[in-house]
Structure formats: structure tokens, C-alpha cells
PDB file of N, CA and C in Angstrom:
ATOM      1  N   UNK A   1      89.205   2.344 -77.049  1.00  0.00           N
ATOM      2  CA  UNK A   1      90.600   1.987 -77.114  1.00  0.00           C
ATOM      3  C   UNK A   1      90.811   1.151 -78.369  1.00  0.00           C
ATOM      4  N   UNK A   2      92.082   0.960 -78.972  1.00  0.00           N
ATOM      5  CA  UNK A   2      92.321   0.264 -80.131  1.00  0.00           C
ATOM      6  C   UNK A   2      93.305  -0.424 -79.681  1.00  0.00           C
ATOM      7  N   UNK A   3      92.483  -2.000 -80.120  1.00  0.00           N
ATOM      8  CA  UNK A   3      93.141  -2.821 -78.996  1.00  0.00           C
ATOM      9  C   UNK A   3      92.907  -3.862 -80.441  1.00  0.00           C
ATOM     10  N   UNK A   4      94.074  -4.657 -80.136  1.00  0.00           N
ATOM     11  CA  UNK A   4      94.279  -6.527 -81.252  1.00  0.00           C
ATOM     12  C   UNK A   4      93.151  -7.195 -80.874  1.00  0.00           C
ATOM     13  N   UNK A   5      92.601  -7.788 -81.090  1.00  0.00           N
ATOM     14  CA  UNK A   5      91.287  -8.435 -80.904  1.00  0.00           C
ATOM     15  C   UNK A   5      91.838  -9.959 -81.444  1.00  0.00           C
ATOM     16  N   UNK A   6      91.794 -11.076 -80.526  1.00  0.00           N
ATOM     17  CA  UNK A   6      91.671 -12.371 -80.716  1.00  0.00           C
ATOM     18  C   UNK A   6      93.220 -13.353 -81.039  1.00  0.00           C
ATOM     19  N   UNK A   7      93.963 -11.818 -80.160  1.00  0.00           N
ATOM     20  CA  UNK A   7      95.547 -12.467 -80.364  1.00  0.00           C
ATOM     21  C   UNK A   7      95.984 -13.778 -79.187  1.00  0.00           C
ATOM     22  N   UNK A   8      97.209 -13.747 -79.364  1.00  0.00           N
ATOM     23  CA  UNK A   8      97.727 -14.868 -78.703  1.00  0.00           C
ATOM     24  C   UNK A   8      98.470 -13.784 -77.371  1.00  0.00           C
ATOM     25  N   UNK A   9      98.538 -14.166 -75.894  1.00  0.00           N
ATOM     26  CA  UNK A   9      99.452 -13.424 -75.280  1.00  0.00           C
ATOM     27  C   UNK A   9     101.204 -13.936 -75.240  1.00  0.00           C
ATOM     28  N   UNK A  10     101.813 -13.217 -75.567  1.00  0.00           N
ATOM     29  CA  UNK A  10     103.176 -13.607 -75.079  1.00  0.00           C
ATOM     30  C   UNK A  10     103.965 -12.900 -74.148  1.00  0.00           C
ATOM     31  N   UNK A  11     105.252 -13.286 -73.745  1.00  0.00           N
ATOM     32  CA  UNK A  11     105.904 -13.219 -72.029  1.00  0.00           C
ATOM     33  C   UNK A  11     106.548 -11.635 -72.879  1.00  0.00           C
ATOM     34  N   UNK A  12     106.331 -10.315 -71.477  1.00  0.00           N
ATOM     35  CA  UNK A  12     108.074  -9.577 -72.081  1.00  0.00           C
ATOM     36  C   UNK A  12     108.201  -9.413 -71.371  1.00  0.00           C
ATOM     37  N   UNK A  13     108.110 -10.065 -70.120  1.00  0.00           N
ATOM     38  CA  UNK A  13     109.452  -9.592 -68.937  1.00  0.00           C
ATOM     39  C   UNK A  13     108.723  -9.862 -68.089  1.00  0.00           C
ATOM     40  N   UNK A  14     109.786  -9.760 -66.840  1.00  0.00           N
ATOM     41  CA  UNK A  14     108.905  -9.654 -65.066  1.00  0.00           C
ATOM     42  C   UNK A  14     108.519  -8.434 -65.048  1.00  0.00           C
ATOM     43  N   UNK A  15     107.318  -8.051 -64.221  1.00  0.00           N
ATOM     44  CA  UNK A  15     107.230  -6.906 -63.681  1.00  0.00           C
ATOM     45  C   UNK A  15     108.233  -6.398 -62.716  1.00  0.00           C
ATOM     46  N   UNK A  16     109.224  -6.867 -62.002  1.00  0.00           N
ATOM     47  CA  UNK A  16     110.090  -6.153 -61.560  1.00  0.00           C
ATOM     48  C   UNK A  16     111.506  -5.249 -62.819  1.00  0.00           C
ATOM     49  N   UNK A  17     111.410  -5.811 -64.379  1.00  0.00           N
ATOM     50  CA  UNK A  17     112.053  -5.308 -65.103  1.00  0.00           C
ATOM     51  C   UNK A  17     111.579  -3.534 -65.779  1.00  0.00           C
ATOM     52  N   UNK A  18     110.112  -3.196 -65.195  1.00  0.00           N
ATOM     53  CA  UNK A  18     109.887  -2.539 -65.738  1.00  0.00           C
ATOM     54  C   UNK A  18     109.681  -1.356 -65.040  1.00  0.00           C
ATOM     55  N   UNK A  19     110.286  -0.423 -64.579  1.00  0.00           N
ATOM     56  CA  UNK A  19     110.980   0.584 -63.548  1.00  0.00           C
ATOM     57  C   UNK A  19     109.508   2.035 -63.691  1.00  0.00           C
ATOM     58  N   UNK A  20     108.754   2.075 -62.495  1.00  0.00           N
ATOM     59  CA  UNK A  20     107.697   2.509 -62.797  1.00  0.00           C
ATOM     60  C   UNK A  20     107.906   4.107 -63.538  1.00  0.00           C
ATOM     61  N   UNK A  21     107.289   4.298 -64.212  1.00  0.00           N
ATOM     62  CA  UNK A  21     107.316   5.610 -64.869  1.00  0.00           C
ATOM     63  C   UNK A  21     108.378   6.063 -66.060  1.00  0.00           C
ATOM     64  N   UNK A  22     109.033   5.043 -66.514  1.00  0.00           N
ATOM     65  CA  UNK A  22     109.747   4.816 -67.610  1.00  0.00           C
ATOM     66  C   UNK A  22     109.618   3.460 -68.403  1.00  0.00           C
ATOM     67  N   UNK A  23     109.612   4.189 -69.966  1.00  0.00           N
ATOM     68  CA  UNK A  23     109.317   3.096 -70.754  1.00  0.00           C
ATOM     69  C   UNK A  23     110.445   1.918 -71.339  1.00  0.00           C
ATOM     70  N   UNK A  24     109.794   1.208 -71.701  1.00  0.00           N
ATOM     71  CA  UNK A  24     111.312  -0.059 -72.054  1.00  0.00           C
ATOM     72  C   UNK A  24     110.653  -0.781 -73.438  1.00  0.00           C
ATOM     73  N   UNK A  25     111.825  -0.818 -74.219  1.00  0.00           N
ATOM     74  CA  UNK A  25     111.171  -1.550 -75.427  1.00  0.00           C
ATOM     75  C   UNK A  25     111.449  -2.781 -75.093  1.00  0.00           C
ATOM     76  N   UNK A  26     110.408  -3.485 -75.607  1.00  0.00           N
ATOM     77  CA  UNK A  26     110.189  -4.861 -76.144  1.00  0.00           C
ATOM     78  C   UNK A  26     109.500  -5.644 -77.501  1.00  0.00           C
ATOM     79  N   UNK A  27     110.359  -6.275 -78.429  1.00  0.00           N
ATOM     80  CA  UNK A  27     110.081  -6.858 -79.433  1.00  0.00           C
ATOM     81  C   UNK A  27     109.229  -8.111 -79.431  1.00  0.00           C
ATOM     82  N   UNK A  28     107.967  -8.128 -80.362  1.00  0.00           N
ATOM     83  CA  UNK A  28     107.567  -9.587 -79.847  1.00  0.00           C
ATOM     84  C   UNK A  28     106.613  -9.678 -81.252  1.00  0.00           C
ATOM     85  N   UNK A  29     106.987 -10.997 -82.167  1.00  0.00           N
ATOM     86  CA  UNK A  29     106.644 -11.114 -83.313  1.00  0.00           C
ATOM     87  C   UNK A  29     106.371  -9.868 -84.286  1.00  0.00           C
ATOM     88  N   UNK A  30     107.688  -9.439 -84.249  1.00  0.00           N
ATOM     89  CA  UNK A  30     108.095  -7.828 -85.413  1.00  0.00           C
ATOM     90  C   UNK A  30     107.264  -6.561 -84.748  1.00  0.00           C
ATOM     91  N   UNK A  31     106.824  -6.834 -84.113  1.00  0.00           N
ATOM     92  CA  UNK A  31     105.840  -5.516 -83.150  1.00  0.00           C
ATOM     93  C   UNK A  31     106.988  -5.504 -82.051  1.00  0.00           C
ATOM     94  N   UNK A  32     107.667  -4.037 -82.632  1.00  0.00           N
ATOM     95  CA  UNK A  32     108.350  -3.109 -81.587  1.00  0.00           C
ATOM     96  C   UNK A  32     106.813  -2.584 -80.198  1.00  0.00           C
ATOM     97  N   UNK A  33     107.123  -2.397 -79.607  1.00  0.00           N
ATOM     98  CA  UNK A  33     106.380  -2.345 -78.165  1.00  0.00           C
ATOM     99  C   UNK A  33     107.065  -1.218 -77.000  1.00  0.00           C
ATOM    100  N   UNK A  34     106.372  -0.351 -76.681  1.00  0.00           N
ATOM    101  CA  UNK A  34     106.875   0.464 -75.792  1.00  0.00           C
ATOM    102  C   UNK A  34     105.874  -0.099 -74.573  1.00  0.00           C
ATOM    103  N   UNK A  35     106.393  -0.233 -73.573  1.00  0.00           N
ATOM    104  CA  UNK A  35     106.041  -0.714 -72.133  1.00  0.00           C
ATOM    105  C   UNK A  35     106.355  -0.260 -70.778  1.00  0.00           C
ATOM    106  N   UNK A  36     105.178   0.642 -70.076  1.00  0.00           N
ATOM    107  CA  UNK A  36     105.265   1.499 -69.156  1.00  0.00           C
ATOM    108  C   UNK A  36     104.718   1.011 -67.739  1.00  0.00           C
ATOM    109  N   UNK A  37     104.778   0.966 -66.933  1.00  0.00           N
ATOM    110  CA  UNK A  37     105.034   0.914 -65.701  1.00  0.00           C
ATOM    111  C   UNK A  37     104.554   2.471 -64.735  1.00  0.00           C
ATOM    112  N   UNK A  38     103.166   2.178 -64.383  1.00  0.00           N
ATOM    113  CA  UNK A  38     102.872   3.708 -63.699  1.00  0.00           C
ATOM    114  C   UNK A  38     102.624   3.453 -62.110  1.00  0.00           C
ATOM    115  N   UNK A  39     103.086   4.326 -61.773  1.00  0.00           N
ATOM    116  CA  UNK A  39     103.408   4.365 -59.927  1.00  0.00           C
ATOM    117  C   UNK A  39     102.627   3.755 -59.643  1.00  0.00           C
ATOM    118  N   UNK A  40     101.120   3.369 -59.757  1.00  0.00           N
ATOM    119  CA  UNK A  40     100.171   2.136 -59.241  1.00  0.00           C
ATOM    120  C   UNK A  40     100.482   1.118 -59.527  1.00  0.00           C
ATOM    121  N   UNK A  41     101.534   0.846 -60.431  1.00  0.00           N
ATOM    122  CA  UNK A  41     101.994  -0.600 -60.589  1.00  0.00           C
ATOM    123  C   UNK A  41     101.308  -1.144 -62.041  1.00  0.00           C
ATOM    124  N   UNK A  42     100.056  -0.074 -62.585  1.00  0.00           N
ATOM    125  CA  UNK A  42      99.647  -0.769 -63.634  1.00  0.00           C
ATOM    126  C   UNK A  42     100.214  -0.777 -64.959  1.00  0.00           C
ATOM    127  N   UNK A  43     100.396  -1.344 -65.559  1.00  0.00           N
ATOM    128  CA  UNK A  43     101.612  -1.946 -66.923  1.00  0.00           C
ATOM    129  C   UNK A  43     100.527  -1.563 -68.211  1.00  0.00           C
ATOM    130  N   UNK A  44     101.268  -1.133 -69.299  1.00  0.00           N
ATOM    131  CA  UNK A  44     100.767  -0.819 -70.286  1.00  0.00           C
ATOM    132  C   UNK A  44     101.220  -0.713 -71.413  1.00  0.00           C
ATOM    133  N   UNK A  45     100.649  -1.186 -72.800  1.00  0.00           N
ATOM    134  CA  UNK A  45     101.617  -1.614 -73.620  1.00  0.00           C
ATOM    135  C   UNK A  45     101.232  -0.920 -74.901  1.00  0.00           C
ATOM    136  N   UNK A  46     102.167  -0.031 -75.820  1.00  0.00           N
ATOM    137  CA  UNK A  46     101.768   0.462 -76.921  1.00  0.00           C
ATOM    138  C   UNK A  46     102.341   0.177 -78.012  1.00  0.00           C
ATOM    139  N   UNK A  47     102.311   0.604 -79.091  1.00  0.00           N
ATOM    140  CA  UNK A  47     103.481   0.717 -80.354  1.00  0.00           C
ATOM    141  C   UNK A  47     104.166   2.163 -79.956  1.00  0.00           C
ATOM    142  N   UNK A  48     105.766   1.325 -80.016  1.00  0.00           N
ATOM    143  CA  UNK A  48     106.800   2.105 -79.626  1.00  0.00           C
ATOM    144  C   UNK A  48     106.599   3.621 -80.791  1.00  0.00           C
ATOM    145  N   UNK A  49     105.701   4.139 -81.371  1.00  0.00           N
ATOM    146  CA  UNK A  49     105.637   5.040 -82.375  1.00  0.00           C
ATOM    147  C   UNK A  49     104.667   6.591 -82.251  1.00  0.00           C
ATOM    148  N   UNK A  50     105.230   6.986 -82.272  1.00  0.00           N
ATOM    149  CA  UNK A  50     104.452   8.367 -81.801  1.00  0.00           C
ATOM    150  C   UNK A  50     103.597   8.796 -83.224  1.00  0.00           C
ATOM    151  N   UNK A  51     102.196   8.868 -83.042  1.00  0.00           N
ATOM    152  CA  UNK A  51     101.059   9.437 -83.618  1.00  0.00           C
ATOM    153  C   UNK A  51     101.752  10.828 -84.485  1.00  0.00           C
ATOM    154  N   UNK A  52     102.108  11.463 -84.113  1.00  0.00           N
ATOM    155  CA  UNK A  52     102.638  12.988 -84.679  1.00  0.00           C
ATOM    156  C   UNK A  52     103.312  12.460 -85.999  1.00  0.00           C
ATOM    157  N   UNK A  53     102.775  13.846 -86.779  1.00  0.00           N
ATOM    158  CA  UNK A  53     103.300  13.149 -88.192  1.00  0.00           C
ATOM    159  C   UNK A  53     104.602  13.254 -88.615  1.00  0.00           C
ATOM    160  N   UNK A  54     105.591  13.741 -87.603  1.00  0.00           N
ATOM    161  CA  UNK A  54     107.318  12.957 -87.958  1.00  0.00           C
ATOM    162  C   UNK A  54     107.590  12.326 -86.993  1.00  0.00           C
ATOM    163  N   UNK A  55     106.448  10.968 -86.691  1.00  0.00           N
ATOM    164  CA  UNK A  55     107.392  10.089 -85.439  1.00  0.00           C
ATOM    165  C   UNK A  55     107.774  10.353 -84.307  1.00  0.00           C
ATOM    166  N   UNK A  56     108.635   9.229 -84.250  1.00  0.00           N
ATOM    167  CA  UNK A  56     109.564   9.493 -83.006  1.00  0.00           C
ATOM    168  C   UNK A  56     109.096   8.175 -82.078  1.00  0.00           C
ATOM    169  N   UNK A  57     110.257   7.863 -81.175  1.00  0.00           N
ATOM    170  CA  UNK A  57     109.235   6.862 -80.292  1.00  0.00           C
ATOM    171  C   UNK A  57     109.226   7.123 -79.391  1.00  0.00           C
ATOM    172  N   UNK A  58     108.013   6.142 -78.500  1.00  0.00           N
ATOM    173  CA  UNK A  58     107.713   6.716 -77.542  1.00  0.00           C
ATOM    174  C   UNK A  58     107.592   5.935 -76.119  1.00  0.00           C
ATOM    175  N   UNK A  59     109.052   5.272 -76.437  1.00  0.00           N
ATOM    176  CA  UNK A  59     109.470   4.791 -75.156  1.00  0.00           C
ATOM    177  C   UNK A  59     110.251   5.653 -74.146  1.00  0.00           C
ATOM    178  N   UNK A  60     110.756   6.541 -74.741  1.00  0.00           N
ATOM    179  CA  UNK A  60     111.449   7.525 -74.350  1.00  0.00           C
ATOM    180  C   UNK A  60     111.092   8.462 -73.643  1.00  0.00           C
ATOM    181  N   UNK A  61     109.466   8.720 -73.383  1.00  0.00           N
ATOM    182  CA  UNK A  61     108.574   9.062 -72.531  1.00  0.00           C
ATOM    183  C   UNK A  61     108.820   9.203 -71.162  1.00  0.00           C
ATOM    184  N   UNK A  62     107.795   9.691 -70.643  1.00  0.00           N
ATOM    185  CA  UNK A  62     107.540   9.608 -69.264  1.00  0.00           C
ATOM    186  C   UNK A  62     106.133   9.743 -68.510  1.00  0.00           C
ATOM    187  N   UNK A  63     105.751   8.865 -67.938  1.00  0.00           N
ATOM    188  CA  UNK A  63     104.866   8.553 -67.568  1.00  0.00           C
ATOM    189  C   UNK A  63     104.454   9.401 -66.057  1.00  0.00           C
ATOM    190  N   UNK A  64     103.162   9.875 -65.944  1.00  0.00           N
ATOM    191  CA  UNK A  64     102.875  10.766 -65.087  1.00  0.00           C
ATOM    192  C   UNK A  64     100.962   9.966 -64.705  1.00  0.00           C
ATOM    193  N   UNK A  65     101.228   9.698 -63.779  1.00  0.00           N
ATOM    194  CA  UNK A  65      99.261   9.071 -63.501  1.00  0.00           C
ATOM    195  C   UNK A  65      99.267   8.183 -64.475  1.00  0.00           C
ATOM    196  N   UNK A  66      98.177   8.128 -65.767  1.00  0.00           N
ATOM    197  CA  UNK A  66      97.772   7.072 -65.927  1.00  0.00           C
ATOM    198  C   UNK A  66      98.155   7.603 -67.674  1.00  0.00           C
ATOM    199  N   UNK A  67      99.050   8.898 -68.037  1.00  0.00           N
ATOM    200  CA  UNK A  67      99.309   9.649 -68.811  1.00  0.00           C
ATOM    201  C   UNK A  67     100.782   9.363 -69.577  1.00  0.00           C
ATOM    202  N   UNK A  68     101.069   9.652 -70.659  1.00  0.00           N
ATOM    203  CA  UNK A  68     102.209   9.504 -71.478  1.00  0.00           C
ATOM    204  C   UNK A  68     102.481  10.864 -72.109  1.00  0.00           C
ATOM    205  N   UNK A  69     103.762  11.447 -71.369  1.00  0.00           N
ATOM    206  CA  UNK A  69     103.918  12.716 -71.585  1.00  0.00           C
ATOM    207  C   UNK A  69     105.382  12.066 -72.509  1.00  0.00           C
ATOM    208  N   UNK A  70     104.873  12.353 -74.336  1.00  0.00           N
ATOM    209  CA  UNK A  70     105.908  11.768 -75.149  1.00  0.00           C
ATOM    210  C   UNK A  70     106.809  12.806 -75.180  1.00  0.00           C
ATOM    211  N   UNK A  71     108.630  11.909 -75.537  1.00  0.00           N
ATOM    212  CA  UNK A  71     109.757  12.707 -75.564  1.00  0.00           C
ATOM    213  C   UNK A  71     110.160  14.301 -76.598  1.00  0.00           C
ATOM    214  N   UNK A  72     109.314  13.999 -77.619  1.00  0.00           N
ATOM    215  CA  UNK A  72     110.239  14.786 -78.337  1.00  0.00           C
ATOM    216  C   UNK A  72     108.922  16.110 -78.828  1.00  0.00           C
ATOM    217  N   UNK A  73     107.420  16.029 -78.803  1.00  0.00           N
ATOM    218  CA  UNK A  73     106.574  16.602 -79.343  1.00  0.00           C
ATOM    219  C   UNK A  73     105.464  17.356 -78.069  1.00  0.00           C
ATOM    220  N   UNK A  74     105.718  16.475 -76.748  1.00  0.00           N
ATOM    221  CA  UNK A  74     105.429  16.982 -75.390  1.00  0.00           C
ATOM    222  C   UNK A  74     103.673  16.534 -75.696  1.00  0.00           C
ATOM    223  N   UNK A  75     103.480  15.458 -76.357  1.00  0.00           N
ATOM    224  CA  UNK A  75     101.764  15.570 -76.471  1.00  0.00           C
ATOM    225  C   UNK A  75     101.738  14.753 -75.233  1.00  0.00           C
ATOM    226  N   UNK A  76     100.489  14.524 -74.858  1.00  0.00           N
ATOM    227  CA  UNK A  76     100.058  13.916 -73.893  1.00  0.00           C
ATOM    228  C   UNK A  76      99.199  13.134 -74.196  1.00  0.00           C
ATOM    229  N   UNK A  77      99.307  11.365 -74.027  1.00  0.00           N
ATOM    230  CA  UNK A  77      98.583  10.222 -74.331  1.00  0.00           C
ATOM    231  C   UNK A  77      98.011   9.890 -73.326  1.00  0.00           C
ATOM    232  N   UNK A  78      97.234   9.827 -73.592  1.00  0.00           N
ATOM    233  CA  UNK A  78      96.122   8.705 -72.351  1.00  0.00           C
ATOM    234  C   UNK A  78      96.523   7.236 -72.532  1.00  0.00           C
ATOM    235  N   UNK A  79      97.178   6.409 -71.555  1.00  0.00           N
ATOM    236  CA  UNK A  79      97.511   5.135 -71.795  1.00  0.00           C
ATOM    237  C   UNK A  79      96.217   4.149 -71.641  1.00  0.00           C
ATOM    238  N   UNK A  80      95.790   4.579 -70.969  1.00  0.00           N
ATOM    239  CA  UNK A  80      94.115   3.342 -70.786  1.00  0.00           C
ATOM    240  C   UNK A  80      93.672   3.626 -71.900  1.00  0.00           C
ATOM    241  N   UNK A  81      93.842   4.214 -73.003  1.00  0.00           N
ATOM    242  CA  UNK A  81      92.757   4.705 -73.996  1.00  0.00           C
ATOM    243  C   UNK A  81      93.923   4.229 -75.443  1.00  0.00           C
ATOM    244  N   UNK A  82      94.703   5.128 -75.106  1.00  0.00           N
ATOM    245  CA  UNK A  82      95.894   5.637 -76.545  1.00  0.00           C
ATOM    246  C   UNK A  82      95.432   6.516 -77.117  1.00  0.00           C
ATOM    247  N   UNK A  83      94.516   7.623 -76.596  1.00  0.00           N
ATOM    248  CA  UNK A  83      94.010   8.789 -77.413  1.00  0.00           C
ATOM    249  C   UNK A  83      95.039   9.734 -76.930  1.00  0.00           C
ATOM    250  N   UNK A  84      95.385  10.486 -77.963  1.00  0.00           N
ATOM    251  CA  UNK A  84      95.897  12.324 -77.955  1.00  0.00           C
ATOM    252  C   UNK A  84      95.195  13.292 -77.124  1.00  0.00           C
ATOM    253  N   UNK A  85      95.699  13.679 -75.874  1.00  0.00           N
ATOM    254  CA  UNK A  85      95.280  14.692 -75.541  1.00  0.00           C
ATOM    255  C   UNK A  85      94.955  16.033 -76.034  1.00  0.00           C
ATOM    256  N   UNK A  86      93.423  16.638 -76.080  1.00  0.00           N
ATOM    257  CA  UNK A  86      93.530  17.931 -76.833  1.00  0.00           C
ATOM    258  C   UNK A  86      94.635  18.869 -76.524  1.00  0.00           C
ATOM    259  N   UNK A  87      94.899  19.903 -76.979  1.00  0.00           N
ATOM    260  CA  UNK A  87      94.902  20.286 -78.150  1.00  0.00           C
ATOM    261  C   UNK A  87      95.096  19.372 -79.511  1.00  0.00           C
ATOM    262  N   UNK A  88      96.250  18.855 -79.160  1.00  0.00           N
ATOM    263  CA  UNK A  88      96.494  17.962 -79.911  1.00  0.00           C
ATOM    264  C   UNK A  88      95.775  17.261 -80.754  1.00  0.00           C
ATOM    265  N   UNK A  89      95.569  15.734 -81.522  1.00  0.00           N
ATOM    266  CA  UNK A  89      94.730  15.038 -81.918  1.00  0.00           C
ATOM    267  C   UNK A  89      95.800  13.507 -82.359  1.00  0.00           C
ATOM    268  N   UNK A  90      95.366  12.220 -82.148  1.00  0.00           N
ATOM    269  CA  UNK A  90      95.665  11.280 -82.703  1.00  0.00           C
ATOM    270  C   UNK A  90      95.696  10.024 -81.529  1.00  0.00           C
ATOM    271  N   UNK A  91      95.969   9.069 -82.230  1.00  0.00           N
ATOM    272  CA  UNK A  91      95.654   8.110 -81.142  1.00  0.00           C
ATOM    273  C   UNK A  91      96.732   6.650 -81.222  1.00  0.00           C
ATOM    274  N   UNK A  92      97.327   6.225 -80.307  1.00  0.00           N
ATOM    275  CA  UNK A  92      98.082   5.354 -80.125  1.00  0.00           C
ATOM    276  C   UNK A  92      98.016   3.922 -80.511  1.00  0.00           C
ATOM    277  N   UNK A  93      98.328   2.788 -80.793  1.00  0.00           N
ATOM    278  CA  UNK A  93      97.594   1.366 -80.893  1.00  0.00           C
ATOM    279  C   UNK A  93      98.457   0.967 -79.514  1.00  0.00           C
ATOM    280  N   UNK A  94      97.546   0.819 -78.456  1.00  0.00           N
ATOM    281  CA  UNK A  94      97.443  -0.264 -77.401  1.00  0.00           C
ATOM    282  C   UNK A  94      97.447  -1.805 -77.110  1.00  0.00           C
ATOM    283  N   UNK A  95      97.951  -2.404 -76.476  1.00  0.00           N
ATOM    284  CA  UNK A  95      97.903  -3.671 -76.726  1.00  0.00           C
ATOM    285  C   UNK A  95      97.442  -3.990 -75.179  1.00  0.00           C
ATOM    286  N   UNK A  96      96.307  -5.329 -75.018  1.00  0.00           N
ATOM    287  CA  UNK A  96      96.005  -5.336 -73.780  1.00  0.00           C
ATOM    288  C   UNK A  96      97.477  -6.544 -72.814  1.00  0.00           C
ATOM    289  N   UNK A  97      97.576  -6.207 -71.576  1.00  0.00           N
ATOM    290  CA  UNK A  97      98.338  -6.459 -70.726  1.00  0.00           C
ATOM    291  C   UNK A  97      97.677  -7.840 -69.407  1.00  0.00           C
ATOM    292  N   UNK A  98      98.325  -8.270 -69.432  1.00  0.00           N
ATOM    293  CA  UNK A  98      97.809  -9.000 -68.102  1.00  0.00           C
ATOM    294  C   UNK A  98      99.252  -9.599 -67.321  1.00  0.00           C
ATOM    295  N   UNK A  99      98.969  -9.440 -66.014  1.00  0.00           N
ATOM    296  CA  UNK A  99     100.544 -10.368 -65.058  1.00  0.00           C
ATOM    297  C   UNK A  99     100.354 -11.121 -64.323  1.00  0.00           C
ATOM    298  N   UNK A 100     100.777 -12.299 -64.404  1.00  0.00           N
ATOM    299  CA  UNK A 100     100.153 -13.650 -63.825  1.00  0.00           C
ATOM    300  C   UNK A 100     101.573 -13.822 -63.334  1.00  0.00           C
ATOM    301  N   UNK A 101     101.553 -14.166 -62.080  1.00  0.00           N
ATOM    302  CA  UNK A 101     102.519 -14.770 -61.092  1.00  0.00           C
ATOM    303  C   UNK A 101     103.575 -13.920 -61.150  1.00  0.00           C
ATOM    304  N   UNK A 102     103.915 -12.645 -61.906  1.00  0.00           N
ATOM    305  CA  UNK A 102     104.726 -11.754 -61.996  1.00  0.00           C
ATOM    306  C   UNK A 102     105.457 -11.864 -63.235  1.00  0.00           C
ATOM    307  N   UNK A 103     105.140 -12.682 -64.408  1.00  0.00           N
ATOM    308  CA  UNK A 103     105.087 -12.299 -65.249  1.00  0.00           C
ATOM    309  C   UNK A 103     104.516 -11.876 -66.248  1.00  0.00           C
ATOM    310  N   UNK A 104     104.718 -10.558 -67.373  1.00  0.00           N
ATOM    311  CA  UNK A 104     103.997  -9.905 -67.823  1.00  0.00           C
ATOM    312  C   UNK A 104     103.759 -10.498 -68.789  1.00  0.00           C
ATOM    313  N   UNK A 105     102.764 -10.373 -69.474  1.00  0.00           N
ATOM    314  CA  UNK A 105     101.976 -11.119 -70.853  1.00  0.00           C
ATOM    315  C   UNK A 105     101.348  -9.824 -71.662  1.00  0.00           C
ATOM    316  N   UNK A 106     101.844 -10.183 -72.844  1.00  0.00           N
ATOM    317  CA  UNK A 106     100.977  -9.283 -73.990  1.00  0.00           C
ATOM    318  C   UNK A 106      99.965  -9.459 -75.091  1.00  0.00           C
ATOM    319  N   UNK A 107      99.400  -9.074 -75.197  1.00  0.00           N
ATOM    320  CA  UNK A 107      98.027  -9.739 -76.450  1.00  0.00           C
ATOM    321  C   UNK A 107      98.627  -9.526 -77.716  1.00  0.00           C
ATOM    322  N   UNK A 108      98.876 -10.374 -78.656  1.00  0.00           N
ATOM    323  CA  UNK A 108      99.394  -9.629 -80.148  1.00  0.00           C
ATOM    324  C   UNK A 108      98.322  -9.846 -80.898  1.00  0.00           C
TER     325      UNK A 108
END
């Protein structure tokens, strides 16, 4: 996984703001952030930016298992990872997550 290594965490929301299986942006020190919510409840945090080489973001998604089926190119991300599902190829930047007392925290 490609993950920030040795950041600071900061707050983006309650976990009740984040509606399972749809993504929600959140800004937090100039890092746009797409933030998903999968039917197990587990939270996951990427750059709002789709790997494919014209963009797009990828809050706009939809989340299926533990998967990111993006809006506009139909690839399929692995969110525990941020890798491109084959056929495909490319890989997401992840940010690690943690929720303490019900609010969510992000690693920058």
C-alpha cells in the first residue's frame, strides 16, 4: 500500500457523516481526500484523483466490499491496497484512517 509515513493525524468528520458506500470529499492541509465508508463500517481514505491518465475524481464512486468501482472509467480499486484492478493497471495514494470515540482521524 502507499501510505504517508510519519504524518500528523487530523479530524474529517464523525463517522456517522460518512454514508456507507458513498464517497465524500474532505480537504485537510491542501490534500483534497476522497473518503469511503464500506457496509462493514470500515473507513478509507484516498486522493480524491483517479490513476487513469485523464483523471477524474474519485469520490464520485461507489463502493462495493472492500472495492472502489470509480465513476467515470469503471476501473476497479482495491481500497485496503489503492492498487488497479487487472485488466487495468495503476495505483491510488491511500492515507491511513483511524476512529476514536467516533471521530474520524487521518494521517497526512
Amino acid at each position: 500500500m502507499t501510505t504517508k509515513q510519519s504524518g500528523t493525524y487530523f479530524p474529517a468528520g464523525v463517522v456517522e457523516e460518512f454514508l456507507p458506500r458513498i464517497g465524500r470529499v474532505v480537504e485537510i492541509k491542501d490534500h483534497q481526500l476522497a473518503i469511503f465508508r464500506a457496509s462493514d463500517g470500515t473507513i478509507f481514505a484516498a486522493d480524491n484523483h483517479n490513476p487513469h491518465p485523464k483523471g477524474g475524481p474519485l469520490a464520485e464512486g461507489i463502493v462495493s466490499g472492500h472495492y472502489l468501482y470509480d465513476p467515470l472509467y469503471d476501473w476497479k480499486i482495491d481500497l485496503t491496497t489503492g492498487l488497479v484492478q487487472a485488466p487495468d493497471n495503476g495505483q491510488v495514494q491511500m492515507y491511513p484512517v483511524k476512529v476514536e470515540n467516533g471521530q474520524v482521524w487521518i494521517e497526512i
